[in-house]
N, C-alpha and C. Protein backbone atom coordinates (compact mmCIF):
# COMPACT_ATOMS: atom_id res chain seq x y z
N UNK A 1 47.06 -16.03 13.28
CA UNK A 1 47.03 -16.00 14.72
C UNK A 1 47.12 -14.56 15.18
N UNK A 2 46.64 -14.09 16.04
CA UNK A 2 46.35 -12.62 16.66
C UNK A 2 47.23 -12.67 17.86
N UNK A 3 47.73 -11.62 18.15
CA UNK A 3 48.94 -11.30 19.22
C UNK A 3 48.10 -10.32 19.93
N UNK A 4 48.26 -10.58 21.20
CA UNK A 4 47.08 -9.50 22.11
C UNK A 4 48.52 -8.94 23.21
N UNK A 5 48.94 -8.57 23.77
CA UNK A 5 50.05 -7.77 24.04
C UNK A 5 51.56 -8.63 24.31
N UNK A 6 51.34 -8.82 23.39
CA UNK A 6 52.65 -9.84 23.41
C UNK A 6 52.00 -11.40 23.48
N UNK A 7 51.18 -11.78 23.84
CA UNK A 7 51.00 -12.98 24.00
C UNK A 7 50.03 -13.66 22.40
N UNK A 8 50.08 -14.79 21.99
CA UNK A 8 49.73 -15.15 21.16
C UNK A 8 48.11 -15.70 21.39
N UNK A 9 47.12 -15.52 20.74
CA UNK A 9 45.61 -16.01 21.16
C UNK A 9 45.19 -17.07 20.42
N UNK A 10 44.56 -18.05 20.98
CA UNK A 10 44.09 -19.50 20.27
C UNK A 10 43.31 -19.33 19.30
N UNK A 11 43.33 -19.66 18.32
CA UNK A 11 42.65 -19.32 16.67
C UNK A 11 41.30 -19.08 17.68
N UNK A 12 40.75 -20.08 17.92
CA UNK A 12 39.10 -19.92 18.10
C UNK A 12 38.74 -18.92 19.36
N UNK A 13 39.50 -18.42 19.82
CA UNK A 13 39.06 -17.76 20.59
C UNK A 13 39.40 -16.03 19.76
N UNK A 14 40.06 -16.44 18.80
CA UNK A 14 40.53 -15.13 17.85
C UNK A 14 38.82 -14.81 16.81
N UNK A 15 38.35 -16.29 16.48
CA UNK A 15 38.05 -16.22 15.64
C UNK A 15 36.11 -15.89 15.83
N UNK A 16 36.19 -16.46 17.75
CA UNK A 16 34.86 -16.12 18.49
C UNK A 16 34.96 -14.34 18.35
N UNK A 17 36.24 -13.56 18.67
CA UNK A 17 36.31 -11.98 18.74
C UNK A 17 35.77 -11.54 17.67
N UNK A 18 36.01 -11.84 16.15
CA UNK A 18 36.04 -11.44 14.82
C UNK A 18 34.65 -11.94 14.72
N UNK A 19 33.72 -12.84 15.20
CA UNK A 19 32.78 -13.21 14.65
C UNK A 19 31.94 -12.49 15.63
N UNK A 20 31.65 -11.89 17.14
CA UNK A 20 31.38 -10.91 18.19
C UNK A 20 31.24 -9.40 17.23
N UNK A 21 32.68 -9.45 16.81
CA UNK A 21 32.55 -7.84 16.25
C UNK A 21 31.57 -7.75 14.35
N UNK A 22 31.59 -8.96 14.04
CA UNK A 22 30.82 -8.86 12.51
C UNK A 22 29.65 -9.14 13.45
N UNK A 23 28.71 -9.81 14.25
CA UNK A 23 27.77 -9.57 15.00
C UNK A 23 27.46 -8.42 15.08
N UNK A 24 27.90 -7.54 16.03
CA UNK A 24 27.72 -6.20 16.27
C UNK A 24 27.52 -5.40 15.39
N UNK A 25 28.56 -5.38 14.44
CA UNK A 25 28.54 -4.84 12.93
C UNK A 25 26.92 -4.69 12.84
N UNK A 26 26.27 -6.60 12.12
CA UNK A 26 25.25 -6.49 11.45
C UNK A 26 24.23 -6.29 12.40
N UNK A 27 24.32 -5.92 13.64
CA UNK A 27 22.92 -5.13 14.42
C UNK A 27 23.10 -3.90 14.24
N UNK A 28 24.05 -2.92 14.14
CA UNK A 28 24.28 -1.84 14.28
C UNK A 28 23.49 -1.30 12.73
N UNK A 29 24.32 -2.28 11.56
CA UNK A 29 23.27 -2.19 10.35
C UNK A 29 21.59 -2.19 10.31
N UNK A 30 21.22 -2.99 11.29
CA UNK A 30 19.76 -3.91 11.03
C UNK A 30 19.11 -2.58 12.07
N UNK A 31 19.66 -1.90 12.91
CA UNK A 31 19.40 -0.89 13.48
C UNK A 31 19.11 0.34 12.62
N UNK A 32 20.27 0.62 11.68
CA UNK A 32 20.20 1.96 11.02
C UNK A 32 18.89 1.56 10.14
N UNK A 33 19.12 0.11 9.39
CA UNK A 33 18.03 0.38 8.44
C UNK A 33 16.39 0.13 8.68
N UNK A 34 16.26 0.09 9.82
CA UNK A 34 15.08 -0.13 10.43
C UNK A 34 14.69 0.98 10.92
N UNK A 35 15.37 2.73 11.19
CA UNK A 35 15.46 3.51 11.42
C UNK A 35 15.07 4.49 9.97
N UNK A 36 15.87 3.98 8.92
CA UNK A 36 15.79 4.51 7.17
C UNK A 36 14.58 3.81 6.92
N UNK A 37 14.03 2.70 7.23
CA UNK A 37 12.63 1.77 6.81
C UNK A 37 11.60 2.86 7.41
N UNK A 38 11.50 2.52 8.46
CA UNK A 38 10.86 3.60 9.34
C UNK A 38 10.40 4.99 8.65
N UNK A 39 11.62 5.64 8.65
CA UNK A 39 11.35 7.00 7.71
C UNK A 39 10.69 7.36 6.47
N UNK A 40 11.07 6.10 5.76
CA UNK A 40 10.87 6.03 4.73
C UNK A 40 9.19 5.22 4.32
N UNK A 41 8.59 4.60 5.78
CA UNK A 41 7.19 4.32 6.19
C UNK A 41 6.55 5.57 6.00
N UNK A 42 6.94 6.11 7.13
CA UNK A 42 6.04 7.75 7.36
C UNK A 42 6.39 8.34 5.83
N UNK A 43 7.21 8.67 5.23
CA UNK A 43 7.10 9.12 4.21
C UNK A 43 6.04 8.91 3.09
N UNK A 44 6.32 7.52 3.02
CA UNK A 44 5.25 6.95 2.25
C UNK A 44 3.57 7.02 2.36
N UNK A 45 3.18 7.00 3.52
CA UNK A 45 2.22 6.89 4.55
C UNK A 45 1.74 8.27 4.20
N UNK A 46 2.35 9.18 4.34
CA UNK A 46 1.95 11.07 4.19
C UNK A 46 1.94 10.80 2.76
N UNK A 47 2.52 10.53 1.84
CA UNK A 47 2.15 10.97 0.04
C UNK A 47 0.62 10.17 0.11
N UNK A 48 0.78 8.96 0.86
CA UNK A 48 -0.72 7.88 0.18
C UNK A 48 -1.98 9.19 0.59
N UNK A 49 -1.87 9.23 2.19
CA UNK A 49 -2.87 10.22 2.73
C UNK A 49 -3.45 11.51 1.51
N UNK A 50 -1.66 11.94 1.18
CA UNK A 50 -2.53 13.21 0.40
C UNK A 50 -2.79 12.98 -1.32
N UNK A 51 -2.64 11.82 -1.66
CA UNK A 51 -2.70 11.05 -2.91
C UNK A 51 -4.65 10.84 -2.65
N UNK A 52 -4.84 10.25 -1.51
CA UNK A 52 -6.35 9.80 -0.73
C UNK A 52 -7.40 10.95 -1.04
N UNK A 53 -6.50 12.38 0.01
CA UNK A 53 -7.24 13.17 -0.38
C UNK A 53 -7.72 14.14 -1.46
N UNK A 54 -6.70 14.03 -2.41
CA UNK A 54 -6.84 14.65 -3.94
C UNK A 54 -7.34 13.78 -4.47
N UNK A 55 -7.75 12.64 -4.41
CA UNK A 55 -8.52 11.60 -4.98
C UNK A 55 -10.14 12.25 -4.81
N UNK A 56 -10.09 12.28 -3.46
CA UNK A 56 -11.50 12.88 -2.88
C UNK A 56 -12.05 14.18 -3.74
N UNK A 57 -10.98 15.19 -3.52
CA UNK A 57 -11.05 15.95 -4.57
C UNK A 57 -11.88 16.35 -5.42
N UNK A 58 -10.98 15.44 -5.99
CA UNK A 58 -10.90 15.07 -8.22
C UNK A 58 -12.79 14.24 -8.15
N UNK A 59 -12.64 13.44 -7.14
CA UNK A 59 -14.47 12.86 -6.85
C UNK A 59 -15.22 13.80 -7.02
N UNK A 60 -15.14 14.75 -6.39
CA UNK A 60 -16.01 15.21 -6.28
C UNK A 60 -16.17 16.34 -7.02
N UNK A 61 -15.07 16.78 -7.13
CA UNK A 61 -15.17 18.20 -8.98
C UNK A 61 -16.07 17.40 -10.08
N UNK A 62 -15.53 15.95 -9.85
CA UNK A 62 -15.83 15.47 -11.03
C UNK A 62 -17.52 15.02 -11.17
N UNK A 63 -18.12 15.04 -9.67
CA UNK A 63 -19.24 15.05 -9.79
C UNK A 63 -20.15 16.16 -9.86
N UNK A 64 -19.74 17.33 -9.45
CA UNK A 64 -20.03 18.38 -9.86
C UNK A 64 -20.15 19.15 -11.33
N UNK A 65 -19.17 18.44 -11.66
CA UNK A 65 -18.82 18.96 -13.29
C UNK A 65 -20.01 17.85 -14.12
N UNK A 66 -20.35 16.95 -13.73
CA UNK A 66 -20.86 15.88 -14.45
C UNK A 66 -22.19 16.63 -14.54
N UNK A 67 -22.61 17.09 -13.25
CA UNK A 67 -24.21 17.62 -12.78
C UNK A 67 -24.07 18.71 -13.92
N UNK A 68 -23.40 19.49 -13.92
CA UNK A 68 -23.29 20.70 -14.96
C UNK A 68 -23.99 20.18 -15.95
N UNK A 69 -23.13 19.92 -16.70
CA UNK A 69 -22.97 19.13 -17.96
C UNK A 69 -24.09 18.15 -18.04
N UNK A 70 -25.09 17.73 -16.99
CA UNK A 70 -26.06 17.07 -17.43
C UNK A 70 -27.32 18.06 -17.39
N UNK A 71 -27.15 19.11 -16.33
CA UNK A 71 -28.11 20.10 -16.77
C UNK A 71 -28.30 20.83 -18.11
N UNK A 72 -26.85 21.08 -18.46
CA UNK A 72 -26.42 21.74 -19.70
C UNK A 72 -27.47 21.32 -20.91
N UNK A 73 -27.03 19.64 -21.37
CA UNK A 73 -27.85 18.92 -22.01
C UNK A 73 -29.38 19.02 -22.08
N UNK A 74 -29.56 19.27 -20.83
CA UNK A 74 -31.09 18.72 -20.34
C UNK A 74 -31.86 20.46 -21.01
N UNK A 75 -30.85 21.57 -20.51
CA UNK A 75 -31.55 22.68 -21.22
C UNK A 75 -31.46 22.67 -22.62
N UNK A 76 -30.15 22.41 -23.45
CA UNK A 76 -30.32 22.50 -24.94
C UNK A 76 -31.60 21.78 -25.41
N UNK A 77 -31.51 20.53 -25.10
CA UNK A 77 -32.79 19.46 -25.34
C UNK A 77 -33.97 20.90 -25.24
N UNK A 78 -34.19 20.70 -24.13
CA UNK A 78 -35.50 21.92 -24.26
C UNK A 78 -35.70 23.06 -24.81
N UNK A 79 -34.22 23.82 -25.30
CA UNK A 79 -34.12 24.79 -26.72
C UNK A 79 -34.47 23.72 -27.77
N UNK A 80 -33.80 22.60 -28.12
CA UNK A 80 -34.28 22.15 -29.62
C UNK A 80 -35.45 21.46 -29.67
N UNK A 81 -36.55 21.31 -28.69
CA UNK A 81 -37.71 20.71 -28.86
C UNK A 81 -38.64 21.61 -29.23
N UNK A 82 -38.44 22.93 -29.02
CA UNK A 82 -39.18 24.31 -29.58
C UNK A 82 -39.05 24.29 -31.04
């Protein structure tokens, strides 16, 4: 039983306070971590972007390098057909 200034308080109305303040509690939680979710969105969100664009990149070195390398071929061929 809870004593509020001298006077004694009815379980359930003790027990409506305690269940008000674990309420509050778990918004105050569901707040922060929706705030850390959040952050941790954009975070994620900026690595994919520049993960995207080094992808693009690596595409396209890699098609460049391929062209090389198929010219390369294409001249030896025409040294060893002499």
């Amino acid at each position: 039983m809870e004593f509020t200034e001298g006077h004694t308080v009815d379980p359930f109305v003790a027990a409506a306070r305690r269940l008000e303040r674990a309420i509050e509690y778990l918004e105050e939680v569901a707040v922060r971590a929706a705030e850390r979710d959040g952050a941790e969105l954009a975070r994620l969100s900026a690595a994919l972007r520049a993960a995207e664009m080094e992808q693009t990149s690596l595409i396209d070195a890699n098609a460049g390098a391929a062209e090389r390398i198929d010219n390369t071929i294409g001249r030896l061929r025409g040294l060893l057909s002499f």
